[in-house]
C-alpha atoms as a PDB file:
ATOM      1  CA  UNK A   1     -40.312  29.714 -25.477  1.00  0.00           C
ATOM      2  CA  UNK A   2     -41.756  26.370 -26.269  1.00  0.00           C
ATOM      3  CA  UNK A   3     -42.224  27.438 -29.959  1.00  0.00           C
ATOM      4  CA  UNK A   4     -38.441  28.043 -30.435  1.00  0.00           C
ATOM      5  CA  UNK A   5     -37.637  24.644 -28.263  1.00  0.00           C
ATOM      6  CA  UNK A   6     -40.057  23.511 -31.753  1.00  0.00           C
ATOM      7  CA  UNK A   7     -38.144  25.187 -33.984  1.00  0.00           C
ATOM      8  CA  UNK A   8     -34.839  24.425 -32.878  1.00  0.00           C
ATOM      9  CA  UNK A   9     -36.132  20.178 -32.938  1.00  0.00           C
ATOM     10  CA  UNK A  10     -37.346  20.607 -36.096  1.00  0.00           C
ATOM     11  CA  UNK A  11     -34.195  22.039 -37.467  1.00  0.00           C
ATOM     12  CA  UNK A  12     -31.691  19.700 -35.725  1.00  0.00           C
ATOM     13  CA  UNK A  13     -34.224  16.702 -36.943  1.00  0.00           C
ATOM     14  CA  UNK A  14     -34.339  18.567 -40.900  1.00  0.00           C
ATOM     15  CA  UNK A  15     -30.283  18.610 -40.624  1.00  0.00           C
ATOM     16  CA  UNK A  16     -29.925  14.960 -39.553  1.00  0.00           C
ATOM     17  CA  UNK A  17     -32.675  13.539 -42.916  1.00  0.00           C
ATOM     18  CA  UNK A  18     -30.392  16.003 -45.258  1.00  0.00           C
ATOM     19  CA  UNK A  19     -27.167  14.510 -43.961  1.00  0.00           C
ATOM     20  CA  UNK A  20     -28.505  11.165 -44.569  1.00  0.00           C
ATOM     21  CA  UNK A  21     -29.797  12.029 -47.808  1.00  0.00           C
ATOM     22  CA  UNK A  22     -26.640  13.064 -48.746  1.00  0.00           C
ATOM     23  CA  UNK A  23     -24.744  10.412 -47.490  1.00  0.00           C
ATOM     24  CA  UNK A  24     -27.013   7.590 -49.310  1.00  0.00           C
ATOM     25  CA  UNK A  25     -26.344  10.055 -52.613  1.00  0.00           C
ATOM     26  CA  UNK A  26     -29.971  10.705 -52.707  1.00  0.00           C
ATOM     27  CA  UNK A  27     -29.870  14.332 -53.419  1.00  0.00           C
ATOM     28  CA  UNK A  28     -27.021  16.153 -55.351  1.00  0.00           C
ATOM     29  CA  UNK A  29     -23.876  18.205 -53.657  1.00  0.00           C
ATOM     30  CA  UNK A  30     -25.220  21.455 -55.411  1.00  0.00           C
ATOM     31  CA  UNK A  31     -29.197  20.878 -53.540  1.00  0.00           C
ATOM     32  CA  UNK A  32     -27.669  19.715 -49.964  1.00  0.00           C
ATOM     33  CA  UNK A  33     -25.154  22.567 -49.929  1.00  0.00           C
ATOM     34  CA  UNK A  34     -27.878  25.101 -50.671  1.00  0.00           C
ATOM     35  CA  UNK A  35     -30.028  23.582 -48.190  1.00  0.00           C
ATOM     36  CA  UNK A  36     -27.216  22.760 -45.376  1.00  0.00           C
ATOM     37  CA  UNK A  37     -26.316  26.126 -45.773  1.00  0.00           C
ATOM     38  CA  UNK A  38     -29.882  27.761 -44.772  1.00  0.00           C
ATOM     39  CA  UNK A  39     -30.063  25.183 -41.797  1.00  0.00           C
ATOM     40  CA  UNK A  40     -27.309  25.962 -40.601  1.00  0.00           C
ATOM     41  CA  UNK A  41     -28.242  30.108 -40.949  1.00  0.00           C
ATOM     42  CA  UNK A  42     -31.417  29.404 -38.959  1.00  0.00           C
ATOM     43  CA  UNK A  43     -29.460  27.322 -36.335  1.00  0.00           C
ATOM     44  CA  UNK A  44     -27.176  29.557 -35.985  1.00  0.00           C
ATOM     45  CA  UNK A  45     -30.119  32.494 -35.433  1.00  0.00           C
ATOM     46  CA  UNK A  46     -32.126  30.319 -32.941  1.00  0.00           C
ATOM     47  CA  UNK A  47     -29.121  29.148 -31.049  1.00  0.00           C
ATOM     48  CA  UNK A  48     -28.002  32.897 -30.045  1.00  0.00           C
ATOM     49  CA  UNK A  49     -31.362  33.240 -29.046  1.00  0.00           C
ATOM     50  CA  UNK A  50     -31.792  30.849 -27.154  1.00  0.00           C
ATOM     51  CA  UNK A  51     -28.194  30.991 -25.647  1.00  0.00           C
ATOM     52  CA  UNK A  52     -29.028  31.478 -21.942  1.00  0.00           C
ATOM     53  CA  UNK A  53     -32.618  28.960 -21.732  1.00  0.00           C
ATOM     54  CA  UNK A  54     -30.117  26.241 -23.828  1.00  0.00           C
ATOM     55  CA  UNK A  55     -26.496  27.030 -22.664  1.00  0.00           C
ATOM     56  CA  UNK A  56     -25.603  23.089 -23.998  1.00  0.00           C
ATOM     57  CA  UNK A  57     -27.400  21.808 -27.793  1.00  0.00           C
ATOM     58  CA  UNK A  58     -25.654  18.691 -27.321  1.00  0.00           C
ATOM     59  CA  UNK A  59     -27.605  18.589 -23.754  1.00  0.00           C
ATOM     60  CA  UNK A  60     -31.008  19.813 -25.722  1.00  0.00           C
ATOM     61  CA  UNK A  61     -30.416  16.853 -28.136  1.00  0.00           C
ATOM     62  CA  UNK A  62     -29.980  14.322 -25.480  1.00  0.00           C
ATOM     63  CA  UNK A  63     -32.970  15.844 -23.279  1.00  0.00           C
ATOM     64  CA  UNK A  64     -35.595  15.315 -26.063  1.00  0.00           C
ATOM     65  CA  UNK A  65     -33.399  11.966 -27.089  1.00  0.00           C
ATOM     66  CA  UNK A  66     -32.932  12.928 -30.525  1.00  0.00           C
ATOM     67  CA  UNK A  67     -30.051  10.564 -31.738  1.00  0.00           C
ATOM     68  CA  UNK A  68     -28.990  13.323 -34.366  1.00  0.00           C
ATOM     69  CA  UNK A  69     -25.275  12.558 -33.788  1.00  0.00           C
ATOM     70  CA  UNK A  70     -24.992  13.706 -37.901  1.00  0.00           C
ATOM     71  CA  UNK A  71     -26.849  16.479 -37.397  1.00  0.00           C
ATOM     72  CA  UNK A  72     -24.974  17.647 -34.014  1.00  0.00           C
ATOM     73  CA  UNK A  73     -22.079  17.444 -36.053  1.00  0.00           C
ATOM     74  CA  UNK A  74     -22.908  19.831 -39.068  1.00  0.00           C
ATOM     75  CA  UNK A  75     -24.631  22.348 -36.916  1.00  0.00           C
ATOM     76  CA  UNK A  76     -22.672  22.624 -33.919  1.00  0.00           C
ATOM     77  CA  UNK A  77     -19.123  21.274 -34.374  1.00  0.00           C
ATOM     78  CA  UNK A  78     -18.670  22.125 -38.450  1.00  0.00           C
ATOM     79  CA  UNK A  79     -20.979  24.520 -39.177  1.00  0.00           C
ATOM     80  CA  UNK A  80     -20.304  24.249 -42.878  1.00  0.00           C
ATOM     81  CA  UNK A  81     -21.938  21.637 -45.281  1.00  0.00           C
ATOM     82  CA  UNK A  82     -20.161  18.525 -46.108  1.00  0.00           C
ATOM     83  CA  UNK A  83     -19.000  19.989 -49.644  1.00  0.00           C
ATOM     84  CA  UNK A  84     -17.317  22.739 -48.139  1.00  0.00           C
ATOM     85  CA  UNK A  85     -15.904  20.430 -45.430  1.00  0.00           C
ATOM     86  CA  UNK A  86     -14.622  17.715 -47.526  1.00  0.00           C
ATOM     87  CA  UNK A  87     -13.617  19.544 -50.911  1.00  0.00           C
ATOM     88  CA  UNK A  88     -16.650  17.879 -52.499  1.00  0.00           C
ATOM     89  CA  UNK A  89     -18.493  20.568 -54.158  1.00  0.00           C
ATOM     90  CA  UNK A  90     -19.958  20.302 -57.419  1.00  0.00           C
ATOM     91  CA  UNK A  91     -17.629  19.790 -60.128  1.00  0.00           C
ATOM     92  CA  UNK A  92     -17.266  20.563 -63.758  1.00  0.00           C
ATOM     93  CA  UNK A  93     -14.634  20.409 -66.809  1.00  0.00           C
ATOM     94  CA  UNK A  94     -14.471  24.398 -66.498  1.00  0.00           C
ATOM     95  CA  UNK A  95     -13.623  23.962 -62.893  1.00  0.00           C
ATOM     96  CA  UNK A  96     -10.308  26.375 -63.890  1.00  0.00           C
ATOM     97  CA  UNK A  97     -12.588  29.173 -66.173  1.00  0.00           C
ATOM     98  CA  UNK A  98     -12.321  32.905 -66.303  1.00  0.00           C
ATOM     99  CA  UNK A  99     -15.609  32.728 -64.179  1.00  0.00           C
ATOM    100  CA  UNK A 100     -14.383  30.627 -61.129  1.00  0.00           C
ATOM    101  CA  UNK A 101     -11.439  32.279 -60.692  1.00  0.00           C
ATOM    102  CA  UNK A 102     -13.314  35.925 -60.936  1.00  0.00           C
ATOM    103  CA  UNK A 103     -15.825  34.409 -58.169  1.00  0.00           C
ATOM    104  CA  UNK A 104     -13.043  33.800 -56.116  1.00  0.00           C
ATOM    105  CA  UNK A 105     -11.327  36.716 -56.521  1.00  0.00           C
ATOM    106  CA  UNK A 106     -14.552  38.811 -56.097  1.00  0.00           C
ATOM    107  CA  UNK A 107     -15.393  36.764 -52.461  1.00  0.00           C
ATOM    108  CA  UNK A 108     -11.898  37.640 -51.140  1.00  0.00           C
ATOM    109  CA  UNK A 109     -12.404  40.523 -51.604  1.00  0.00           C
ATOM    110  CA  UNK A 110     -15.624  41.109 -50.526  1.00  0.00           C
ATOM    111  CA  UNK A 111     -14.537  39.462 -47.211  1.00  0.00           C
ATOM    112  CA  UNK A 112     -11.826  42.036 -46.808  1.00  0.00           C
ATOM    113  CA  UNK A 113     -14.040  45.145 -47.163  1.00  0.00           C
ATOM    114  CA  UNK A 114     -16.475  43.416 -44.822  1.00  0.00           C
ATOM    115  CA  UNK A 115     -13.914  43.315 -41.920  1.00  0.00           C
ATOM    116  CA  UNK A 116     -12.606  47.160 -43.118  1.00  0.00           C
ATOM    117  CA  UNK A 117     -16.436  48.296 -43.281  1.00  0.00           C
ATOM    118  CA  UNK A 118     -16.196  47.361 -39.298  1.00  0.00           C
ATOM    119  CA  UNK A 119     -18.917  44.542 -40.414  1.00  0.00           C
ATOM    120  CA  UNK A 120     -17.575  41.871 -36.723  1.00  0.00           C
ATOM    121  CA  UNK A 121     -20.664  39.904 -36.320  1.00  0.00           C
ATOM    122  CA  UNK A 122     -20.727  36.966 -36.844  1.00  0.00           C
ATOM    123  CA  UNK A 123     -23.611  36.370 -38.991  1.00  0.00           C
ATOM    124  CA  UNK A 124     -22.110  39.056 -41.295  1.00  0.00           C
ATOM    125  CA  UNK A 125     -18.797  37.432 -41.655  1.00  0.00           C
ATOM    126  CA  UNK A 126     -19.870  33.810 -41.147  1.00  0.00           C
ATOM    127  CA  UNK A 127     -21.717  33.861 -45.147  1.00  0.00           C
ATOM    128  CA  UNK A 128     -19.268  35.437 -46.337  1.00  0.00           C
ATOM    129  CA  UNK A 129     -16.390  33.172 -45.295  1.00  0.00           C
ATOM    130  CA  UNK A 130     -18.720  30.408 -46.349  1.00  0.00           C
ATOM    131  CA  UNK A 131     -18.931  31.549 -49.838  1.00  0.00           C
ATOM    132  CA  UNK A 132     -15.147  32.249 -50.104  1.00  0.00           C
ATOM    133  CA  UNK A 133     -14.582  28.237 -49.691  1.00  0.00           C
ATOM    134  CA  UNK A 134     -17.103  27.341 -51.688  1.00  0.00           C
ATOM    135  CA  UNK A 135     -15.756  29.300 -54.314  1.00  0.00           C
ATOM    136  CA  UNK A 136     -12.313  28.053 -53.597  1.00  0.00           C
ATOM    137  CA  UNK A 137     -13.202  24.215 -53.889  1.00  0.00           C
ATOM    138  CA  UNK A 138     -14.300  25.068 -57.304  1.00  0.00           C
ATOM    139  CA  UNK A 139     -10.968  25.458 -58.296  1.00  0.00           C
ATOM    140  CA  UNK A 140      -9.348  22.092 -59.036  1.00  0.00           C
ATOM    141  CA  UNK A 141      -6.115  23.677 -59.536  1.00  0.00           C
ATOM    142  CA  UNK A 142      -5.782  24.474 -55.860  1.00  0.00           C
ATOM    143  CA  UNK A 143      -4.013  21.566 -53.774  1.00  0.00           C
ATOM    144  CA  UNK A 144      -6.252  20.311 -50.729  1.00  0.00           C
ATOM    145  CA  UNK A 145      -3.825  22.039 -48.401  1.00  0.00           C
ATOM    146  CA  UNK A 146      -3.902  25.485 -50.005  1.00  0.00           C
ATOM    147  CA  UNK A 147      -3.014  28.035 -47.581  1.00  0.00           C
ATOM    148  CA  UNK A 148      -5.871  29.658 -48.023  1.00  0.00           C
ATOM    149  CA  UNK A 149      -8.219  26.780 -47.669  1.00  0.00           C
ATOM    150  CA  UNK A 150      -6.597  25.452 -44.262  1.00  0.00           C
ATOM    151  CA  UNK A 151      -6.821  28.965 -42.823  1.00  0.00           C
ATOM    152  CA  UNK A 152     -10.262  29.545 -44.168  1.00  0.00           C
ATOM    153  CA  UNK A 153     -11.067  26.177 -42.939  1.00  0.00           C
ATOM    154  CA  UNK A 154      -9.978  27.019 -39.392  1.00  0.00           C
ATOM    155  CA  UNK A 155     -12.056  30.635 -39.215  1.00  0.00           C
ATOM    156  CA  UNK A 156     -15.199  28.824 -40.080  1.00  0.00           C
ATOM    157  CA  UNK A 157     -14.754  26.663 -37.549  1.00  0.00           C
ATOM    158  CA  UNK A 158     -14.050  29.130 -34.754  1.00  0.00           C
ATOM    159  CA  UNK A 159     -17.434  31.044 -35.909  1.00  0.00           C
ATOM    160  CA  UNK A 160     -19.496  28.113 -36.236  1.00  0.00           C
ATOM    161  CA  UNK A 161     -18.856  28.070 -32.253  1.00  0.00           C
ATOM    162  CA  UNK A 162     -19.816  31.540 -31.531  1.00  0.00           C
ATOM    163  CA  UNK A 163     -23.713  32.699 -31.371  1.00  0.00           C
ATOM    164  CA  UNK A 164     -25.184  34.841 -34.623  1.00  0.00           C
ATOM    165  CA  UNK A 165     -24.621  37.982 -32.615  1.00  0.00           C
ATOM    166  CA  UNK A 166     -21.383  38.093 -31.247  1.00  0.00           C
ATOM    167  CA  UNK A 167     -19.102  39.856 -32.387  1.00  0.00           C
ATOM    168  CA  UNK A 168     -14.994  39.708 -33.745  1.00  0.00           C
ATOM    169  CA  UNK A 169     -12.981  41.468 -31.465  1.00  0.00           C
ATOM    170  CA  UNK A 170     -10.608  43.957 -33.173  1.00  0.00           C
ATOM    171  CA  UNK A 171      -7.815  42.092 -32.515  1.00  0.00           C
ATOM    172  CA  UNK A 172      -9.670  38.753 -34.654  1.00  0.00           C
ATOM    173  CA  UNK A 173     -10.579  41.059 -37.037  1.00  0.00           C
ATOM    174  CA  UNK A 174      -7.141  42.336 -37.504  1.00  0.00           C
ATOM    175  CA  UNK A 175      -5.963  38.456 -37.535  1.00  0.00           C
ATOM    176  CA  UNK A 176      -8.423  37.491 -40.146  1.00  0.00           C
ATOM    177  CA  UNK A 177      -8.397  40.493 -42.463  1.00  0.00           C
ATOM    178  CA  UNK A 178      -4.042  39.417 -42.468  1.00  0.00           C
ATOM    179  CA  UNK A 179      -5.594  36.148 -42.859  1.00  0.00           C
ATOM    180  CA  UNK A 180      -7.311  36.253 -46.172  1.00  0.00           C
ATOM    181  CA  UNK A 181      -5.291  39.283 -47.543  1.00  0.00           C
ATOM    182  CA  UNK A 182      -2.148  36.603 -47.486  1.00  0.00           C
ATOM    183  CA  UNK A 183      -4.536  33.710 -48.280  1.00  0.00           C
ATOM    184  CA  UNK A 184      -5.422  35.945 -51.668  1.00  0.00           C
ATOM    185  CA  UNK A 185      -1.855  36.766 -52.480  1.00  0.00           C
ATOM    186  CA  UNK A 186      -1.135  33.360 -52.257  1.00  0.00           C
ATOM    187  CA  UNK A 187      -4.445  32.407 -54.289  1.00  0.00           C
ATOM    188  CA  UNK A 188      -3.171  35.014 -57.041  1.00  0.00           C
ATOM    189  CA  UNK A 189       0.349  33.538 -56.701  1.00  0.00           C
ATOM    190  CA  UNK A 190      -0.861  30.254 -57.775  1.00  0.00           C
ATOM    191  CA  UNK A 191      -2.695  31.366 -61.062  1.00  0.00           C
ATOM    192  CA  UNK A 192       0.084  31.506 -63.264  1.00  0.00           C
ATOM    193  CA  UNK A 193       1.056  27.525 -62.557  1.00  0.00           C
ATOM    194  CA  UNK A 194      -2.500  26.550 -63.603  1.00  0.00           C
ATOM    195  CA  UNK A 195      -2.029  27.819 -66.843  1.00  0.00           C
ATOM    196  CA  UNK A 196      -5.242  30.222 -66.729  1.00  0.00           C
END
């Protein structure tokens, strides 16, 4: 038990440095999104875990006086990296290519034949959501209050508050599969203005 009470301080201490790193510019969008995102995976693994010993992480943090308030933030509260967050993400010239678009198009529709393939936990759905923005804020093309951004925005959110192992109930799944099936007609619907 102690070991994981290690591991779970050691990741909510790594999280805080990276968001600090970021912040101060010290490390690119492209290495704290890569890294954000596998602190967050292993949070999100330890915390279900842990779930009944450490019902509160805010409570852990303030137990073992962490002052992490960053780090609390990012793991617990966003549970996506600042670049997905904040429409930040790496950007290039060919931010409107063949090959963005065809990401995007491919991660929408991998998330849909998750949720038909019956795939409701959340550490199934949670990457895969993840992935879809990032893909998204590649596109500069897209306004910051896409549609499909917003709502993606929001389902990320309500999984970054549920445990690794729980699961969608059919009813969510029903809500988010409508979800990102209108987000992508919208996304396709959009295309044609952006001159691609």
């Amino acid at each position: 038990m102690y070991e994981n009470f290690a591991e779970l301080y050691a990741i909510i201490k790594a999280t805080e440095k990276l968001e600090k790193a970021y912040v101060r510019d010290i490390i690119s969008s492209t290495e704290y999104e890569a890294e954000c995102l596998k602190l967050i995976a292993h949070f999100k693994t330890l915390s279900s875990s842990l779930k009944d010993t450490i019902p509160s992480i805010e409570r852990f943090a303030d137990t073992y006086k962490m002052d992490c308030s960053a780090a609390i933030n990012r793991l617990v509260t966003s549970g996506v990296p600042a670049t997905v967050e904040h429409r930040t993400a790496s950007s290039s010239s060919s931010n409107t290519s063949a090959a963005a678009v065809a990401e995007c198009t491919q991660n929408f529709i991998t998330a849909m034949d998750s949720l038909k393939l019956n795939m409701f936990a959340v550490d199934q759905v949670h990457p895969l959501l993840s992935d879809l923005a990032t893909s998204l804020n590649k596109l500069s093309f897209l306004p910051p209050d896409f549609v499909g951004r917003v709502k993606l925005k929001e389902w990320i959110l309500r999984l970054s508050k549920m445990g690794a192992a729980d699961e969608l109930t059919e009813q969510q799944a029903r809500q988010l599969h409508f979800d990102l099936e209108s987000s992508y007609n919208s996304f396709m619907a959009a295309l044609p203005n952006a001159g691609t």
